[in-house]
Protein backbone atom coordinates (compact mmCIF):
# COMPACT_ATOMS: atom_id res chain seq x y z
CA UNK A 1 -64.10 45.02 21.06
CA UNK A 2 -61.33 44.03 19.38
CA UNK A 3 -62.21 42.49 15.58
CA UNK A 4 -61.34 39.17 15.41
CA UNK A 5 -59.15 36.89 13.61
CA UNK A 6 -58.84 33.44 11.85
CA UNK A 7 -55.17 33.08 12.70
CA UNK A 8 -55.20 30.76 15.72
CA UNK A 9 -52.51 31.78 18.27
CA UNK A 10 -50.24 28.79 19.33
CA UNK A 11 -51.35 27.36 22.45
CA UNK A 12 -48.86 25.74 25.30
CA UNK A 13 -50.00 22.19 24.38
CA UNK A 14 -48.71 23.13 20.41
CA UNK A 15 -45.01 24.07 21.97
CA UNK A 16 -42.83 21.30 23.02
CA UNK A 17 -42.83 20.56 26.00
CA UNK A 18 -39.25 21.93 26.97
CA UNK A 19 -40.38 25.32 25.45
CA UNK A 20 -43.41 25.13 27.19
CA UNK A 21 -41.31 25.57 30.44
CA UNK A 22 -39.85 28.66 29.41
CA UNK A 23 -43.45 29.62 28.48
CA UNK A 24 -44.48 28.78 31.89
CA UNK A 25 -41.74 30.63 33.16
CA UNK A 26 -42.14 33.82 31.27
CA UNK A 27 -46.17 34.12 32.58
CA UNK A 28 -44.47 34.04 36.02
CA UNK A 29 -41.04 35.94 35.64
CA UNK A 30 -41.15 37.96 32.98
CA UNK A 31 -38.48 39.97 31.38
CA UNK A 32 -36.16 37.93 33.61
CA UNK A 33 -36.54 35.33 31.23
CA UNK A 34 -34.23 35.48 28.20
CA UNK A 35 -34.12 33.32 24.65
CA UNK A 36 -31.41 32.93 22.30
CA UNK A 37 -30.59 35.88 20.07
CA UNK A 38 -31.00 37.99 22.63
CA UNK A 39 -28.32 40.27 24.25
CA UNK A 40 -28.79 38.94 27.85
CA UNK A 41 -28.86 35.71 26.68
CA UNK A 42 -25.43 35.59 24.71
CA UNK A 43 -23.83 38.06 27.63
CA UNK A 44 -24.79 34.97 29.89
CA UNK A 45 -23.16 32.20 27.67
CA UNK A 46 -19.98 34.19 27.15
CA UNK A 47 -19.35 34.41 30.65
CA UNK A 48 -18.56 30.39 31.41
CA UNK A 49 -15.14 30.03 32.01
CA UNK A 50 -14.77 27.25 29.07
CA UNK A 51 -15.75 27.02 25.97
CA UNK A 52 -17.43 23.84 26.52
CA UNK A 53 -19.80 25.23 29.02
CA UNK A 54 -20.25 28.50 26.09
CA UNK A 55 -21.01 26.38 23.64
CA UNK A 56 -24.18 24.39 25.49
CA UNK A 57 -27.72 26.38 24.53
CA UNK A 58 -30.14 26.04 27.03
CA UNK A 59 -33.96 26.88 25.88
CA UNK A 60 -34.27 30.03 28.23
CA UNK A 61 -31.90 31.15 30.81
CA UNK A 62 -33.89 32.72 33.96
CA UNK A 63 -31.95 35.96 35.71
CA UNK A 64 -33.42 36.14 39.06
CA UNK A 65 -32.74 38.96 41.07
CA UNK A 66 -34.09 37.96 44.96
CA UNK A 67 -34.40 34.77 46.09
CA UNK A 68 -37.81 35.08 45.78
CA UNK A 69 -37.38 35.31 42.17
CA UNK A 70 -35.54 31.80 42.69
CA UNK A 71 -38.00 30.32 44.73
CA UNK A 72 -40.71 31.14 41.90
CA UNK A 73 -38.95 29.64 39.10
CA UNK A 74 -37.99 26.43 41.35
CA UNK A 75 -42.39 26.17 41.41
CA UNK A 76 -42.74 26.81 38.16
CA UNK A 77 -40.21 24.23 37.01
CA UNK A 78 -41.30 21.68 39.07
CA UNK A 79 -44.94 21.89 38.52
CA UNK A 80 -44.25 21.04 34.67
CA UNK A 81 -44.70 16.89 36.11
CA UNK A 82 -43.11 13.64 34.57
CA UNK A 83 -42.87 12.11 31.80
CA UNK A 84 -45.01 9.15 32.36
CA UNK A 85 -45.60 9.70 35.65
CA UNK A 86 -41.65 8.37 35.61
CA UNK A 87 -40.16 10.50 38.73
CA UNK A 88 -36.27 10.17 37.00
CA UNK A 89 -37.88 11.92 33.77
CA UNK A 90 -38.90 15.01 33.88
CA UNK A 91 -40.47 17.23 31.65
CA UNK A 92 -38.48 20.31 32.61
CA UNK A 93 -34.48 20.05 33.21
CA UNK A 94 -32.70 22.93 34.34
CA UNK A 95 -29.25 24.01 35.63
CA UNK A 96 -27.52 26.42 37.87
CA UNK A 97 -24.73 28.71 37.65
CA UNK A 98 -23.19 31.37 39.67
CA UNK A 99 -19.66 32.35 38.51
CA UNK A 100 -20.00 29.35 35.99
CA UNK A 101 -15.93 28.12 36.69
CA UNK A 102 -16.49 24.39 35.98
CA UNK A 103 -15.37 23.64 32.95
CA UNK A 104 -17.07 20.48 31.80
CA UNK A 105 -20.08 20.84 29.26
CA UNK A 106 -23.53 20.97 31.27
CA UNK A 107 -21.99 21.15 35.03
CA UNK A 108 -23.75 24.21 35.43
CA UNK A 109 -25.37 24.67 31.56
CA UNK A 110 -28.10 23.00 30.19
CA UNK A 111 -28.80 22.24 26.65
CA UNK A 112 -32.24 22.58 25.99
CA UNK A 113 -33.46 23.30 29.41
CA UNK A 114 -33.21 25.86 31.65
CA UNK A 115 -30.46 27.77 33.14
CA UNK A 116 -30.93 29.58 36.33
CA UNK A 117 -28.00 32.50 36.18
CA UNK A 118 -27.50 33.53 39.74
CA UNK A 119 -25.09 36.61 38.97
CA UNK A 120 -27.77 39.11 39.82
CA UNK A 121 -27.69 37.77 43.46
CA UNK A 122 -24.59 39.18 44.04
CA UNK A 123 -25.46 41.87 46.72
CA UNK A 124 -22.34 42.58 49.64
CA UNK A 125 -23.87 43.44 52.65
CA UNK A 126 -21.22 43.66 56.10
CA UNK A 127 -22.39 43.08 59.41
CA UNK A 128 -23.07 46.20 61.92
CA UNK A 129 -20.50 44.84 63.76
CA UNK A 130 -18.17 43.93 60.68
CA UNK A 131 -18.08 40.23 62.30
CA UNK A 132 -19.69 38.58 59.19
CA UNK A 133 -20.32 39.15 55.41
CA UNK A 134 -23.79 38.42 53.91
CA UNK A 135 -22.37 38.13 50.07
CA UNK A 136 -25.13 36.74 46.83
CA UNK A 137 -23.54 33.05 45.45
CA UNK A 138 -23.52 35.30 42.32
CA UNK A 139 -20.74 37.22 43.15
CA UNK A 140 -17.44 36.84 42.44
CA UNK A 141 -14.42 36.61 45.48
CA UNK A 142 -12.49 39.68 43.38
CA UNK A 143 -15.66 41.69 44.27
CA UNK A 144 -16.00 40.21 48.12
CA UNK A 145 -12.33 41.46 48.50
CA UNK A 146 -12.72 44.48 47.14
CA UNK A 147 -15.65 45.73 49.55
CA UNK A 148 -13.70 44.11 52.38
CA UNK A 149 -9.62 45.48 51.91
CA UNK A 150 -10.82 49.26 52.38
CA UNK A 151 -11.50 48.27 56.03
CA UNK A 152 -8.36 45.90 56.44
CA UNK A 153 -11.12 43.19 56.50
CA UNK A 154 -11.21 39.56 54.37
CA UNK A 155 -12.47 36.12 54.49
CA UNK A 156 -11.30 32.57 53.47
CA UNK A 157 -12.81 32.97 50.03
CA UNK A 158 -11.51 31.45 46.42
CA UNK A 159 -8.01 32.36 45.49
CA UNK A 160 -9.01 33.66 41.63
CA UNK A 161 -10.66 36.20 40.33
CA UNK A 162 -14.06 35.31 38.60
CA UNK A 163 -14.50 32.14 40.82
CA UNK A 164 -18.28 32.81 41.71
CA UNK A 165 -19.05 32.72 45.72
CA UNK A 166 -22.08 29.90 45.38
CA UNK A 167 -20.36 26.55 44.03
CA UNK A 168 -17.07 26.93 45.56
CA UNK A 169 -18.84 27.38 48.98
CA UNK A 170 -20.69 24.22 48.49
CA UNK A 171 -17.48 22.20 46.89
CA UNK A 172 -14.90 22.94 49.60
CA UNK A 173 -12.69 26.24 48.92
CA UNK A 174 -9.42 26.22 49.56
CA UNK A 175 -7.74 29.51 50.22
CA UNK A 176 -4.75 31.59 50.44
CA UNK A 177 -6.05 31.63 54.39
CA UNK A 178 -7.11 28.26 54.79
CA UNK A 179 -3.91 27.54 56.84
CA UNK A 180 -5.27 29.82 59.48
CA UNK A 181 -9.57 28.94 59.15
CA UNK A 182 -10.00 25.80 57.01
CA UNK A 183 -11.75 25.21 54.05
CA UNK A 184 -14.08 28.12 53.04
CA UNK A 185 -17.51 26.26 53.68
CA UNK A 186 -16.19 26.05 57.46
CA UNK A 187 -16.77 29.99 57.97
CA UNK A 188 -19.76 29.73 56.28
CA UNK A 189 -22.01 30.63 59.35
CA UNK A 190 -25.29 30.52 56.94
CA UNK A 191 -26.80 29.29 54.22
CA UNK A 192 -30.14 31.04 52.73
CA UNK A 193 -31.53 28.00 50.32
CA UNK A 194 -34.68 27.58 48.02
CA UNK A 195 -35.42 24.04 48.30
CA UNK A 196 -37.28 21.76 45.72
CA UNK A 197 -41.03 22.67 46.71
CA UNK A 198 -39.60 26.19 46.57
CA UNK A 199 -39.99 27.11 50.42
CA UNK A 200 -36.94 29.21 51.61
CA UNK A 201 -34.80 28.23 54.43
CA UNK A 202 -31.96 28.91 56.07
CA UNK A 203 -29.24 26.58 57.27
CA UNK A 204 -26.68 26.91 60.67
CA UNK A 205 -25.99 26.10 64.26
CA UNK A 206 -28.92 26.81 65.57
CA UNK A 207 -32.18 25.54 62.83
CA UNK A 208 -31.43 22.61 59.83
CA UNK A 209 -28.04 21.67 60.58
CA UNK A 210 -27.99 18.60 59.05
CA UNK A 211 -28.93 20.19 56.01
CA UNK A 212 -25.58 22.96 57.32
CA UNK A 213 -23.10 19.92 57.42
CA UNK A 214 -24.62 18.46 54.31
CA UNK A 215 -24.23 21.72 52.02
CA UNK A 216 -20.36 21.85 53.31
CA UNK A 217 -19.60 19.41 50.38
CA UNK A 218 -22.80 18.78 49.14
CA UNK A 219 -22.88 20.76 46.08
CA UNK A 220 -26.20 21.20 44.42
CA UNK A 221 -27.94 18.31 45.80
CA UNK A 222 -30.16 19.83 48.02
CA UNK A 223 -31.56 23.63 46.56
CA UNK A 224 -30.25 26.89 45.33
CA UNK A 225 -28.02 28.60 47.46
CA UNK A 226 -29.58 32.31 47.63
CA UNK A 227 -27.17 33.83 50.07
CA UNK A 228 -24.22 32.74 52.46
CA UNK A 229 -23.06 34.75 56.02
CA UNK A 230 -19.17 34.34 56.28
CA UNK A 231 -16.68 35.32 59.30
CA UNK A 232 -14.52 38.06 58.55
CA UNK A 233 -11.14 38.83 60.37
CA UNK A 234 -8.90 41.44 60.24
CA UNK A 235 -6.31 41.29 57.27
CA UNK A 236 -4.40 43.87 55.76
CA UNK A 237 -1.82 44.02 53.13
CA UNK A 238 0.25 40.64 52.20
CA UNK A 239 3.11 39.41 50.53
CA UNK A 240 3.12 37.00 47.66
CA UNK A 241 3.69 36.43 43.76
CA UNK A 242 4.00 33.91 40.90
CA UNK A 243 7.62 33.18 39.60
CA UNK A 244 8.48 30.35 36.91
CA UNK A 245 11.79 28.13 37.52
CA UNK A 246 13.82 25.52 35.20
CA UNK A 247 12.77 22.13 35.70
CA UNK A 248 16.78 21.40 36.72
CA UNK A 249 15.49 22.59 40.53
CA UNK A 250 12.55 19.63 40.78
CA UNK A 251 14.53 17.57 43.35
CA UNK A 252 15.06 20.93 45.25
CA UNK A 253 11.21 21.87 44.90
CA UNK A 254 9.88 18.46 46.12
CA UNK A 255 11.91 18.39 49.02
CA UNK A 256 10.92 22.09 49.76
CA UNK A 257 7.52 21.33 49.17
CA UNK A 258 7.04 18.30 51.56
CA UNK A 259 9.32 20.29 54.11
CA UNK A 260 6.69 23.62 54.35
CA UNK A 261 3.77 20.96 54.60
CA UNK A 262 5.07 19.29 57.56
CA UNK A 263 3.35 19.42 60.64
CA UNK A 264 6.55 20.32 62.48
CA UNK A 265 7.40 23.23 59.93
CA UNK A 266 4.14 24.16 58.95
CA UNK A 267 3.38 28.51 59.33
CA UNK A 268 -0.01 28.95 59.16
CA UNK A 269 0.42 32.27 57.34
CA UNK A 270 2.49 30.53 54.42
CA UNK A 271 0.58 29.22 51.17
CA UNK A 272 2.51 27.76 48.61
CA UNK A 273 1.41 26.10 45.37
CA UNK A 274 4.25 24.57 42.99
CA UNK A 275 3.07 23.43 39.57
CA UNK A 276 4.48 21.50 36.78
CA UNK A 277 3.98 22.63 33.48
CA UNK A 278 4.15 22.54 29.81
CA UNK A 279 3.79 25.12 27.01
CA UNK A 280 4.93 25.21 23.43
CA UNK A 281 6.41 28.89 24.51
CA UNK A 282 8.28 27.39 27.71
CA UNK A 283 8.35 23.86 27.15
CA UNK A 284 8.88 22.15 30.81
CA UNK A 285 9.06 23.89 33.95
CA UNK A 286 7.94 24.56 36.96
CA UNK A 287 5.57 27.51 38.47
CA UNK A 288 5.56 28.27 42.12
CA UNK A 289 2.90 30.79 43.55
CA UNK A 290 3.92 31.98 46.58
CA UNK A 291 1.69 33.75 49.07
CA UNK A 292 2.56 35.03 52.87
CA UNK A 293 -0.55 36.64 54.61
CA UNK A 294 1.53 38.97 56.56
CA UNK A 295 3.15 42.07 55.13
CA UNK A 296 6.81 40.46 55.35
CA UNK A 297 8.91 40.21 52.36
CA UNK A 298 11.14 36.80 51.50
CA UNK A 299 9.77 35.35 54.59
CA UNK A 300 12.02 32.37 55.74
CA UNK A 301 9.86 29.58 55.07
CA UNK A 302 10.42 30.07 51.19
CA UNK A 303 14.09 30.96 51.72
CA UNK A 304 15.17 27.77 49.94
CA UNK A 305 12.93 28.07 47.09
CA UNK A 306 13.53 31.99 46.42
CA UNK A 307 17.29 30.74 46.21
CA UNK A 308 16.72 28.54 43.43
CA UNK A 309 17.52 30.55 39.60
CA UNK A 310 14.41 31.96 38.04
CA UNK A 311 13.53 31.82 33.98
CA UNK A 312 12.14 35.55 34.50
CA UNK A 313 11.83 37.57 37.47
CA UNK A 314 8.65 36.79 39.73
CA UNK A 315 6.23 39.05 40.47
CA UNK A 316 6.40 39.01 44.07
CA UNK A 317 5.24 42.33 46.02
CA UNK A 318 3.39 43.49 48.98
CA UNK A 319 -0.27 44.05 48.02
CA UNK A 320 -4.15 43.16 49.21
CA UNK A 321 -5.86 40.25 48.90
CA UNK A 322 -7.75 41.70 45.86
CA UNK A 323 -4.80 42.56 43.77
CA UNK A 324 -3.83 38.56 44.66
CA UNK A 325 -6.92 37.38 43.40
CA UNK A 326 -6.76 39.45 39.70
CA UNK A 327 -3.34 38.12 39.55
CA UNK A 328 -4.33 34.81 40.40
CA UNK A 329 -7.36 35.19 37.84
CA UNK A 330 -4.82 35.96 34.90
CA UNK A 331 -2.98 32.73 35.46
CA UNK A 332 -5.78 31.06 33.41
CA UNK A 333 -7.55 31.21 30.02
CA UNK A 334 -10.86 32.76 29.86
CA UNK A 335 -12.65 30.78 27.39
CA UNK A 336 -10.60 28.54 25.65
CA UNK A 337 -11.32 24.41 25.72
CA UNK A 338 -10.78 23.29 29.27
CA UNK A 339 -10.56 20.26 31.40
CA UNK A 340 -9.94 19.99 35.52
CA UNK A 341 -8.98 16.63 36.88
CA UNK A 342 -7.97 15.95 40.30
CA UNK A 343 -6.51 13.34 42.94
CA UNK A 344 -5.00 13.29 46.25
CA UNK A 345 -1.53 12.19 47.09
CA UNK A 346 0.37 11.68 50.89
CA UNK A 347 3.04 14.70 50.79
CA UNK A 348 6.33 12.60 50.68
CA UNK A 349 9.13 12.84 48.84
CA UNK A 350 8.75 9.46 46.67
CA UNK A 351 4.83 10.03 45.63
CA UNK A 352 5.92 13.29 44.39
CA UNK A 353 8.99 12.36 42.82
CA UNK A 354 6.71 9.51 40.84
CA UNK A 355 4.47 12.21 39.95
CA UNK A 356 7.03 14.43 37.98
CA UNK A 357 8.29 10.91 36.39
CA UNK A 358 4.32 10.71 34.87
CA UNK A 359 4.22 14.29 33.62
CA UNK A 360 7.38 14.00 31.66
CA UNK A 361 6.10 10.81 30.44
CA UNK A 362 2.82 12.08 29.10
CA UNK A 363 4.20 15.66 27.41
CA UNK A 364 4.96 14.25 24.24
CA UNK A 365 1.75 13.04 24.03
CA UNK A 366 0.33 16.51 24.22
CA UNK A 367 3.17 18.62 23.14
CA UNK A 368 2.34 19.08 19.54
CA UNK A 369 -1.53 20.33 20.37
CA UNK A 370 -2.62 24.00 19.22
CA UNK A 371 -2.64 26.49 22.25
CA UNK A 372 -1.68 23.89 25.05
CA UNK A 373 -0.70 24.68 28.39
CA UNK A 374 -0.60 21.50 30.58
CA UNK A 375 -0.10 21.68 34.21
CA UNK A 376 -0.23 19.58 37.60
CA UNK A 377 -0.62 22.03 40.26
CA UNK A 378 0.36 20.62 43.21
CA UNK A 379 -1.26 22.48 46.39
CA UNK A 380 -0.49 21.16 49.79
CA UNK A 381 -3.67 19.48 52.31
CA UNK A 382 -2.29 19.88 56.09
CA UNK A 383 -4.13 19.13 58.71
CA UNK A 384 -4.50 22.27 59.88
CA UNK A 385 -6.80 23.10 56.98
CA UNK A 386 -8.65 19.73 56.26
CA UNK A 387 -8.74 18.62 60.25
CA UNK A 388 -9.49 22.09 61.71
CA UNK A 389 -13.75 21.60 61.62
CA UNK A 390 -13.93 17.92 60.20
CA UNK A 391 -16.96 17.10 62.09
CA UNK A 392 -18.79 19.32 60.38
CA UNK A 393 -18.20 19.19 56.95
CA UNK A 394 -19.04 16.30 54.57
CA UNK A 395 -16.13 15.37 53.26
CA UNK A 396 -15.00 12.52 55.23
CA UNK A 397 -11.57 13.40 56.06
CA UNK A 398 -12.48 13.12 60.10
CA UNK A 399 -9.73 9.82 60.01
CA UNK A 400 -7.14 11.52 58.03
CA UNK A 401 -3.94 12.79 60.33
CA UNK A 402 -1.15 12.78 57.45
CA UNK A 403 -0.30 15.92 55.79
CA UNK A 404 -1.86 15.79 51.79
CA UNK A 405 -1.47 17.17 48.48
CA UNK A 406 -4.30 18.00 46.08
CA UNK A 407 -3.70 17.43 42.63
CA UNK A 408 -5.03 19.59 40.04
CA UNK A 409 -4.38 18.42 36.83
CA UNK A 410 -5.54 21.22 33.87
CA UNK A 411 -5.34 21.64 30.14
CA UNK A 412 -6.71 24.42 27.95
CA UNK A 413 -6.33 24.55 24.10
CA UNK A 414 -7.76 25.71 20.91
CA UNK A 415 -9.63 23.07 19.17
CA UNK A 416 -12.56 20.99 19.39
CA UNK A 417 -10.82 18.45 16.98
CA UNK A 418 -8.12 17.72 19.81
CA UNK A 419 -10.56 17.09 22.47
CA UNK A 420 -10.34 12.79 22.78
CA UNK A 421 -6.56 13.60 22.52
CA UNK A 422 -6.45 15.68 25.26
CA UNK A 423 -8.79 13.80 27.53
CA UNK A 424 -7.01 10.78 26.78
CA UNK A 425 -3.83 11.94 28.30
CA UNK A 426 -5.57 13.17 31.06
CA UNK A 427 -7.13 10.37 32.42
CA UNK A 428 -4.06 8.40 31.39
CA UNK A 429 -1.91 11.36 33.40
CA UNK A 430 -4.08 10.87 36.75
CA UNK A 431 -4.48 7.01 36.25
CA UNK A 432 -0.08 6.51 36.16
CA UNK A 433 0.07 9.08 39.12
CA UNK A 434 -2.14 7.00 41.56
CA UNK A 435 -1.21 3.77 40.80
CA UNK A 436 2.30 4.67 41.01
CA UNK A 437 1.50 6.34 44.69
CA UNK A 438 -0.40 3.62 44.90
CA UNK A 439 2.46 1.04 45.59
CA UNK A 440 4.34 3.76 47.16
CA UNK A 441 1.61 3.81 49.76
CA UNK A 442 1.11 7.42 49.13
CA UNK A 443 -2.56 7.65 47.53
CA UNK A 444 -5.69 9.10 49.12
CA UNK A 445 -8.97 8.10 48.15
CA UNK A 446 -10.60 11.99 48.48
CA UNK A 447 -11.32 13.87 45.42
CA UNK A 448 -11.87 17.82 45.86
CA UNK A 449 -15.13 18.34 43.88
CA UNK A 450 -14.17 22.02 42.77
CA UNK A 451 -11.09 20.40 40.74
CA UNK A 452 -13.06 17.30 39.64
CA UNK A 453 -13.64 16.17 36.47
CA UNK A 454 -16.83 15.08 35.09
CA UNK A 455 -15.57 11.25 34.63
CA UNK A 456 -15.05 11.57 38.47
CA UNK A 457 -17.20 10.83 41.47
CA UNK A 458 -16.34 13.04 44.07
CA UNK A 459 -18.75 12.88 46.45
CA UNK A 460 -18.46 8.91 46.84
CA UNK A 461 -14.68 9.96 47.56
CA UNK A 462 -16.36 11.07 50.94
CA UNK A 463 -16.72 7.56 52.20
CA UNK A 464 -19.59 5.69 53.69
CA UNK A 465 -20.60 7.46 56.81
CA UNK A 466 -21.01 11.11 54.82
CA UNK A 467 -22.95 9.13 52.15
CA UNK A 468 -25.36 8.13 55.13
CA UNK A 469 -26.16 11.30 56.02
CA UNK A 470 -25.80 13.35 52.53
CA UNK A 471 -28.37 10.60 51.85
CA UNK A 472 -30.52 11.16 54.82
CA UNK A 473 -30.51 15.08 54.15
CA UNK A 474 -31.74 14.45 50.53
CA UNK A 475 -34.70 12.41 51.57
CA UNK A 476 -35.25 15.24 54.14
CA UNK A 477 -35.17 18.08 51.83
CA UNK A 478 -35.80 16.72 48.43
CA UNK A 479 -37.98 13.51 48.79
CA UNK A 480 -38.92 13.31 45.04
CA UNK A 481 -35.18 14.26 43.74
CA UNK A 482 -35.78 17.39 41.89
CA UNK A 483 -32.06 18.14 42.54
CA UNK A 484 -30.90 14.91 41.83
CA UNK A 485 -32.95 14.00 38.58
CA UNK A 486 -34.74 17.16 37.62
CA UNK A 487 -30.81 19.34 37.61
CA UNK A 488 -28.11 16.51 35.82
CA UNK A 489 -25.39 18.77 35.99
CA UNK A 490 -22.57 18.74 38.26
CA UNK A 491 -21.83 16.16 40.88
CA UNK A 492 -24.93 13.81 42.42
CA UNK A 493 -24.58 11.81 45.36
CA UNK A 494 -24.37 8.59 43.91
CA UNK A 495 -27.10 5.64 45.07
């Protein structure tokens, strides 16, 4: 027998309550629970994308490894009860992260609570017959494209490296083959999810498709995404590259741009993104990436553009879809300050012309800020992307016939201190671009949640009829709201 003591060890009931959770979550998990100071835990902050998200200190950060491992800290959490038997208070908040990309403070970080860091679910796993991809929401699309270009495979994934594969298939996903399949969340063919009581379930044509449809724009309103089945195609090499021009050829870009989103001269193999920007380096120009998903160099849909004289030569080559990605990656700033805001215009000629008048208006607001680079990336909406499975997403775009833009709006810089500066201009930026489109009849109501901004609502940019059933899934799924009031971060489907 051991001798005994007078020190009194600290009970559960002596801990706060919000350590108590990690407590709880320790007797259950184990060593896949971490706590500040220690290696795991600091590896895990200084992996979000901003520095806002680095700089939010959660209590404990849970690593699960299997969805299992999910499903038990989703009990654990949830058995912790209310404050006050108040079912919006909870005594246990948490988060969750895969690639942790969204920039605001606590979208997928939680001060004080607990974050659930899904980057050990990042397993690859192809299909016997190579006609799907089983890939972990921890994962990132450099690493989905890298298992899949050896076998001149690929799949309408994220367009950057370090994007993680779990909230941009729940946001939307728009990429570089989008023309050809839609938005990434329409080849999902499966979703593996942990819901709130912590049962594990999957989601597709054939069992819970409402709860399918719903999770196509739903975010992380309804569980934790453990694992998602996409469609692959054959793809092998590609064209494409990123090359910077003066800001003399705008009236040339515009028209250029409107022109390739057409409906009548739209190629389904061409993705273009033209951006204006500003840096203390370059001052004002404008960035066009261009991408071709065939092996064909200069193709003649960007004949125009390629025309126009360059500030530097572009870095356009044949290569695979991972070397696209990296390059794509490097375009932006791994952990400096960051902010994402985002709006739709109609693709004409006037709405886009406003929207280069605004941007010049707002640079001198922002020019004299340490470390800026200030951009609005515009990236064209055709139908053929948003139209192509509209019935069975959630983002209400089933009325829409008109070809769109999305427009990303993003800042990084260095200081804290220039933060209210910086957002100022930003809402002031997106608030002179749509009420100038606005009376040019030229503004959509959708807002792409991956670009959104955490001032923005995106998911009430679905419209009325999604809301309905997002709604009805919720009460389905998650009658008490765990996801809703029990996980604050990121985007909630508003009441």
């Amino acid at each position: 027998m051991c001798p005994s003591s007078n020190m009194a060890l600290p009970s559960v009931s002596s801990l706060s309550v919000k350590k108590s959770c990690c407590m709880a979550l320790v007797y259950t998990l184990g060593p896949k629970v971490v706590f500040p100071g220690s290696t795991r835990y600091n590896d895990s902050l200084a992996s979000y994308f901003s520095a806002q998200e680095m700089a939010v200190h959660p209590q404990c950060i849970v690593m699960p490894e299997t969805a299992d491992d999910v499903s038990t800290a989703v009990k654990t959490i949830t058995s912790r009860g209310y404050n006050s038997n108040n079912s919006k208070s909870p005594l246990c908040q948490f988060a969750i992260r895969s690639g942790g990309h969204t920039n605001f403070a606590g979208a997928a970080n939680i001060a004080d609570g607990v974050t659930i860091d899904l980057r050990g679910l990042n397993a690859i796993r192809l299909s016997d017959d190579m006609s799907t991809v089983s890939v972990g929401p921890g994962a990132t699309w450099d690493l989905v494209y890298s298992a899949l270009d050896p076998l001149h495979l690929s799949v309408a994934g994220g367009r950057a490296s370090g994007v993680g594969v779990g909230g941009l298939s729940t946001g939307g996903g728009i990429s570089f083959f989008s023309p050809r399949y839609g938005w990434t969340f329409d080849t999902i063919v499966n979703y593996d999810v942990v819901l709130a009581n912590g049962s594990m379930v999957s989601a597709n044509d054939h069992e819970n498709r409402d709860l399918l449809v719903a999770l196509r724009g739903g975010s992380n309103n309804f569980g934790i995404v453990t694992n998602v089945v996409l469609s692959t195609f054959q793809q092998g090499l590609m064209w494409g590259g990123v090359v910077y021009k003066p800001a003399s050829t705008v009236n040339t870009q515009i028209e250029e741009l409107v022109r390739i989103n057409s409906v009548d001269s739209y190629d389904e193999y061409a993705s273009l993104n033209t951006a204006f920007g500003f840096s203390a380096v370059t001052g004002v120009g404008i960035a066009n990436q261009f991408v071709y998903t065939k092996p064909v160099e200069n193709p003649p849909i960007y004949h125009t553009l390629l025309e126009l004289p360059s500030l530097a030569p572009g870095t356009m080559r044949i290569a695979n879809m991972t070397d696209m990605a990296l390059e794509t990656g490097a375009l932006q700033q791994h952990g400096a300050r960051q902010i994402y805001m985002v709006t739709t215009l109609l693709s004409t000629i006037p709405v886009l012309n406003a929207t280069w008048t605004c941007f010049n208006e707002i640079v001198p607001v922002i020019q004299g800020i340490d470390g800026i680079v200030w951009s609005l990336v515009l990236e064209p909406l055709p139908p053929a992307i948003y139209a192509r499975h509209s019935k069975l997403n959630s983002l209400g775009l089933v009325n829409r016939t008109e070809p769109l833009i999305v427009v990303l709006l993003t800042a990084s810089w260095s200081n804290v201190t220039d933060d209210e500066v910086v957002n100022r201009a930003a809402e002031k930026l997106l608030t002179d671009v749509e009420s100038a489109a606005q009376k040019l009849e030229g503004w959509d109501p959708y807002k792409y949640l991956n670009y959104a901004g955490d001032s923005q609502d995106p998911i009430r940019s679905y419209g009325r009829q999604s809301l309905t059933h997002l709604k009805y899934v919720r009460s389905q799924v998650d009658p008490k709201g765990i996801f809703t009031y029990q996980v604050p971060g990121g985007f909630k489907i508003p009441s």
